[in-house]
C-alpha atoms as a PDB file:
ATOM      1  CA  UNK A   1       0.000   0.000   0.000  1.00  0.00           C
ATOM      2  CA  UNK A   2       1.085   3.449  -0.995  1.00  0.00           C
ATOM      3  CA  UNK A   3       1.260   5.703   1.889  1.00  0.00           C
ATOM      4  CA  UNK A   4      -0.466   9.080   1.116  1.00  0.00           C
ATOM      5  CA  UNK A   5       1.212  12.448   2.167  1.00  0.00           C
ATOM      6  CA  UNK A   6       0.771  14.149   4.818  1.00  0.00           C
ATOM      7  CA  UNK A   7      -1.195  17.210   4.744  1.00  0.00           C
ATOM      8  CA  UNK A   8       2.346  19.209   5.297  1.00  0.00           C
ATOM      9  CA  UNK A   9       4.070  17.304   3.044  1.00  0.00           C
ATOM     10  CA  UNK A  10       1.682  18.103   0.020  1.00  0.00           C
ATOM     11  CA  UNK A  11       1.622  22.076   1.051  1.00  0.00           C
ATOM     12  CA  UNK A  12       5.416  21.551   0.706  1.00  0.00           C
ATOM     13  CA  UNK A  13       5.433  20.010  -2.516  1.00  0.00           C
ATOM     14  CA  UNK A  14       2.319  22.549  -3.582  1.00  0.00           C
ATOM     15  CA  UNK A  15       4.935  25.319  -2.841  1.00  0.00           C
ATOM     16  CA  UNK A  16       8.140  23.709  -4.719  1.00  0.00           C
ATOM     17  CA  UNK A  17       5.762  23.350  -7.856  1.00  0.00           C
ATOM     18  CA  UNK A  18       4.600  27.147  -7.742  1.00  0.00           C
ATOM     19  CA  UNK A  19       8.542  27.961  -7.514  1.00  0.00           C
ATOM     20  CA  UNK A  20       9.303  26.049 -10.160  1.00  0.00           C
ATOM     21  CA  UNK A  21       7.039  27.072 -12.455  1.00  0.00           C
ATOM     22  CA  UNK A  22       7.538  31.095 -11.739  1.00  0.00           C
ATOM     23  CA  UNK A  23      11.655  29.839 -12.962  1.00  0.00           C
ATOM     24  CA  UNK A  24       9.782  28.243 -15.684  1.00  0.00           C
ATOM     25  CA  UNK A  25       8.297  31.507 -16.637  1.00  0.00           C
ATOM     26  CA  UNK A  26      11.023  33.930 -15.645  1.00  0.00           C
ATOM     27  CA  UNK A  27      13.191  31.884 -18.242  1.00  0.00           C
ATOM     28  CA  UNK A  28      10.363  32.166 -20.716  1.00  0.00           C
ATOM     29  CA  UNK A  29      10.523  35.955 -20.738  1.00  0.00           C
ATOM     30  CA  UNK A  30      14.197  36.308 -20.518  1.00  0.00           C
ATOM     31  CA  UNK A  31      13.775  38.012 -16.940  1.00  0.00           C
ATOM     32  CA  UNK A  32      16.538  35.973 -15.110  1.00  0.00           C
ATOM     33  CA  UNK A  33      19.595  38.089 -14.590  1.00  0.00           C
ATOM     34  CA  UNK A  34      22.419  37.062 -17.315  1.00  0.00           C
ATOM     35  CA  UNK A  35      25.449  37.532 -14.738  1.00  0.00           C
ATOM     36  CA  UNK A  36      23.587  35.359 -12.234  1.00  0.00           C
ATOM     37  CA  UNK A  37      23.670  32.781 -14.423  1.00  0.00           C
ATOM     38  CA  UNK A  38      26.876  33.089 -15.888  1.00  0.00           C
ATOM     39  CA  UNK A  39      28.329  32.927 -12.818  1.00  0.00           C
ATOM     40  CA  UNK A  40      26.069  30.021 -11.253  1.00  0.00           C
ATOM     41  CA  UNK A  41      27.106  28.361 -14.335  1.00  0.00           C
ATOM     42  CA  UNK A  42      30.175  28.659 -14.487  1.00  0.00           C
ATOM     43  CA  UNK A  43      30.909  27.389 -10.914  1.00  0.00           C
ATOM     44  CA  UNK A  44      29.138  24.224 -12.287  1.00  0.00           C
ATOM     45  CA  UNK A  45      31.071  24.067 -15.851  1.00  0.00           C
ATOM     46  CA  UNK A  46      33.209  26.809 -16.571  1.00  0.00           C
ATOM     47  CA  UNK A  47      33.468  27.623 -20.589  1.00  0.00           C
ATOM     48  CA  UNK A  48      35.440  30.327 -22.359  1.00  0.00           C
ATOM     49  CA  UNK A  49      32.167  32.083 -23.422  1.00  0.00           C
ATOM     50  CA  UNK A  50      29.867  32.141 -20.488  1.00  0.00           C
ATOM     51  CA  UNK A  51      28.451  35.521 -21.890  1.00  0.00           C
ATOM     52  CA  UNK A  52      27.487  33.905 -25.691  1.00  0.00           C
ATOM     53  CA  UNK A  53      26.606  31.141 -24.231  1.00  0.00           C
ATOM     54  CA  UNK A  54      23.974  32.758 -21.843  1.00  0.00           C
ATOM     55  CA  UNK A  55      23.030  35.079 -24.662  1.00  0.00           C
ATOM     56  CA  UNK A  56      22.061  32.516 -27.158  1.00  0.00           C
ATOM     57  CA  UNK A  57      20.354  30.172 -24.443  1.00  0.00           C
ATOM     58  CA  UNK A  58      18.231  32.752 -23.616  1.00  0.00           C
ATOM     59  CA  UNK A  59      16.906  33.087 -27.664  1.00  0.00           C
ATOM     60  CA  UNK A  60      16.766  28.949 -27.457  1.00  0.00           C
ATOM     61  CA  UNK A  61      14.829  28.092 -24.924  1.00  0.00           C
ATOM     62  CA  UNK A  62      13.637  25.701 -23.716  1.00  0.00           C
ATOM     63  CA  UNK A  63      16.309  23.983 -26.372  1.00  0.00           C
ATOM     64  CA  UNK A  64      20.151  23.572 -24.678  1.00  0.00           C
ATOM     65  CA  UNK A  65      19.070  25.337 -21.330  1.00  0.00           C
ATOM     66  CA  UNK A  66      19.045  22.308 -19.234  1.00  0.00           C
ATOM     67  CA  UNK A  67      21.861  23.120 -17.154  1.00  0.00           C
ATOM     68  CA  UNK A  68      21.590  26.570 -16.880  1.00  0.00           C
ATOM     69  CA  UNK A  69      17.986  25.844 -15.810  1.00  0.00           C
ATOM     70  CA  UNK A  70      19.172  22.930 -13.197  1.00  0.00           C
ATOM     71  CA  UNK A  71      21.926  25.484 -11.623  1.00  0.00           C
ATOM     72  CA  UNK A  72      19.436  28.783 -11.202  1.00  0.00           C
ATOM     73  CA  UNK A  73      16.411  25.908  -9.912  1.00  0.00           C
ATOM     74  CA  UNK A  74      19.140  24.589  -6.997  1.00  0.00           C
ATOM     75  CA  UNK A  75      20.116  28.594  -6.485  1.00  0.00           C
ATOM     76  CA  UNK A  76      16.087  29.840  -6.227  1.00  0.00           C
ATOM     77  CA  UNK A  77      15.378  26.594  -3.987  1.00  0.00           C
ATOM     78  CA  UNK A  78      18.326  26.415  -2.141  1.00  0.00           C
ATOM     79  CA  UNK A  79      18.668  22.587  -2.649  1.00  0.00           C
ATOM     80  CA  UNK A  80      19.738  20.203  -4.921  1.00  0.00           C
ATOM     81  CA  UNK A  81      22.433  19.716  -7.732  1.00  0.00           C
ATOM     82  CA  UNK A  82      22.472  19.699 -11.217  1.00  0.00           C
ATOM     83  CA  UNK A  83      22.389  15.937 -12.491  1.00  0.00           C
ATOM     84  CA  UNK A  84      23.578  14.802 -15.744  1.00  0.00           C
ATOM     85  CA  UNK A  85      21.886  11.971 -17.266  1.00  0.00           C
ATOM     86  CA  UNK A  86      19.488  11.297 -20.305  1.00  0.00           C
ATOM     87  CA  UNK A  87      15.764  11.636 -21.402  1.00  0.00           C
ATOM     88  CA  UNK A  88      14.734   9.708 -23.278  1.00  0.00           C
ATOM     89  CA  UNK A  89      17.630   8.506 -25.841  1.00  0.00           C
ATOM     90  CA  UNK A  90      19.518  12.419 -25.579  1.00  0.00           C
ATOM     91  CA  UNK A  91      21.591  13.937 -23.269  1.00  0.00           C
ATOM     92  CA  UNK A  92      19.957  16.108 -20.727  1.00  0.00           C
ATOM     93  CA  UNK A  93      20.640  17.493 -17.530  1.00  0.00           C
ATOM     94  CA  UNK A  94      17.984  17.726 -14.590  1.00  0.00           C
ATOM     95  CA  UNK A  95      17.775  19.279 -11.251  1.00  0.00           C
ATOM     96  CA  UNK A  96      18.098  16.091  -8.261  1.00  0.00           C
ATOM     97  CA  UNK A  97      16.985  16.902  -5.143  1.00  0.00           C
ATOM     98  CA  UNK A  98      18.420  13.506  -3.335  1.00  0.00           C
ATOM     99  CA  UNK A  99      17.446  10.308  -3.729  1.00  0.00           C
ATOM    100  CA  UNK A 100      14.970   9.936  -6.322  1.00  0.00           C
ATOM    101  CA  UNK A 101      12.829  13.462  -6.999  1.00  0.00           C
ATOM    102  CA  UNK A 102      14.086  15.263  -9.284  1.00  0.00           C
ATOM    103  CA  UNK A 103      13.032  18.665 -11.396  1.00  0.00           C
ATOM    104  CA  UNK A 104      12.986  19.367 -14.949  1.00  0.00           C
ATOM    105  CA  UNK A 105      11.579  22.835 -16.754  1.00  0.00           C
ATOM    106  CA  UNK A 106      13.120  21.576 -20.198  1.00  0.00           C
ATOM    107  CA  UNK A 107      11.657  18.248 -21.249  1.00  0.00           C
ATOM    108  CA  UNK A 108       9.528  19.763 -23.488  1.00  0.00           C
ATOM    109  CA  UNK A 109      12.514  20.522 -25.995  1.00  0.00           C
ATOM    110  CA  UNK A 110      11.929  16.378 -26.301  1.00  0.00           C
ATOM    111  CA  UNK A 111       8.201  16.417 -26.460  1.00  0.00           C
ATOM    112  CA  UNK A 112       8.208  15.955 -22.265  1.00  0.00           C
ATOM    113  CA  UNK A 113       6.139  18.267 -19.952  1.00  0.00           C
ATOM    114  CA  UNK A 114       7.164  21.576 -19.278  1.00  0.00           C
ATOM    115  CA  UNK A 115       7.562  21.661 -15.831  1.00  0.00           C
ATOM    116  CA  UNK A 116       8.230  17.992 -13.850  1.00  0.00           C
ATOM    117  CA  UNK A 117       8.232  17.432 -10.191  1.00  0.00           C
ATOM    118  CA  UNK A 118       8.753  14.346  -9.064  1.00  0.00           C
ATOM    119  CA  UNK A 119      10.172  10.986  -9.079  1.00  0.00           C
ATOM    120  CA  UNK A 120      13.456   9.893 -11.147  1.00  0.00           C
ATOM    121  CA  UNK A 121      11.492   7.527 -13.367  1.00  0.00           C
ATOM    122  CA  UNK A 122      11.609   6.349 -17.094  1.00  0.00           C
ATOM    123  CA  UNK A 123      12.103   8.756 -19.655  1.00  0.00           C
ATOM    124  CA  UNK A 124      14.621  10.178 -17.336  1.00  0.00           C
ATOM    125  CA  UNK A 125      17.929   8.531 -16.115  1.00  0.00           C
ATOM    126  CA  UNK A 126      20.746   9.619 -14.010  1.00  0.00           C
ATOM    127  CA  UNK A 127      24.041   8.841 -16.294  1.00  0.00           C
ATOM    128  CA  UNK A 128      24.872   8.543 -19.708  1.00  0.00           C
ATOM    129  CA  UNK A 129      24.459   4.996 -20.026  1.00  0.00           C
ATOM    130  CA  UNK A 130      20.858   3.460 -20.071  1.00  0.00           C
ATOM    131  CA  UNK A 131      20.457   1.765 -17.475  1.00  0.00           C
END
């Protein structure tokens, strides 16, 4: 038997999901700040452009944002790590908050939802290898 949540536990995960989707929507209308992210991404994986690169993932998106995304979701909820693995059969990289809950405001780039929360399940894998 599944155990339900409790009522605390849902208002929780009722207030992660609004977050998420405000980043979801901040990135849609270019309103994160470009040196924030340059610099959250580069502490992640530093690249000799940071500036181009943030510039032209900002005209992409949702396309080649994922880790951008997954750094700026772990700085806005103050948990978690940017995970690389795969969705579906492509490279992608996710936000994991521990064990298996993860969050993901780029799927849809591979015909996924636009905003997950939830569970580390199939199309999404941790690695590049299928498992």
């Amino acid at each position: 038997m599944v155990a339900l949540p409790s009522i605390e536990q849902a208002s929780a995960l009722d207030q992660i999901v609004a977050k998420v989707r405000d980043v979801r929507s901040e990135f849609e209308r270019r309103a994160v700040s470009r040196d924030l992210l340059a610099r959250l991404y580069m502490a992640y994986c530093p690249i000799p452009d940071i500036d181009g690169f943030v510039e032209r993932a900002g005209q992409l998106f949702p396309r080649l944002n994922c880790g951008l995304c997954s750094v700026y979701l772990a700085h806005v909820l103050g948990a978690g790590t940017a995970a690389r693995g795969r969705y579906g059969g492509v490279n992608h990289t996710f936000l994991s908050l521990g064990g298996d809950g993860i969050v993901d405001i780029t799927a849809d780039q591979f015909g996924g939802p636009r905003v997950y929360v939830g569970p580390l399940r199939q199309p999404w894998w941790r690695g590049r290898a299928r498992p």
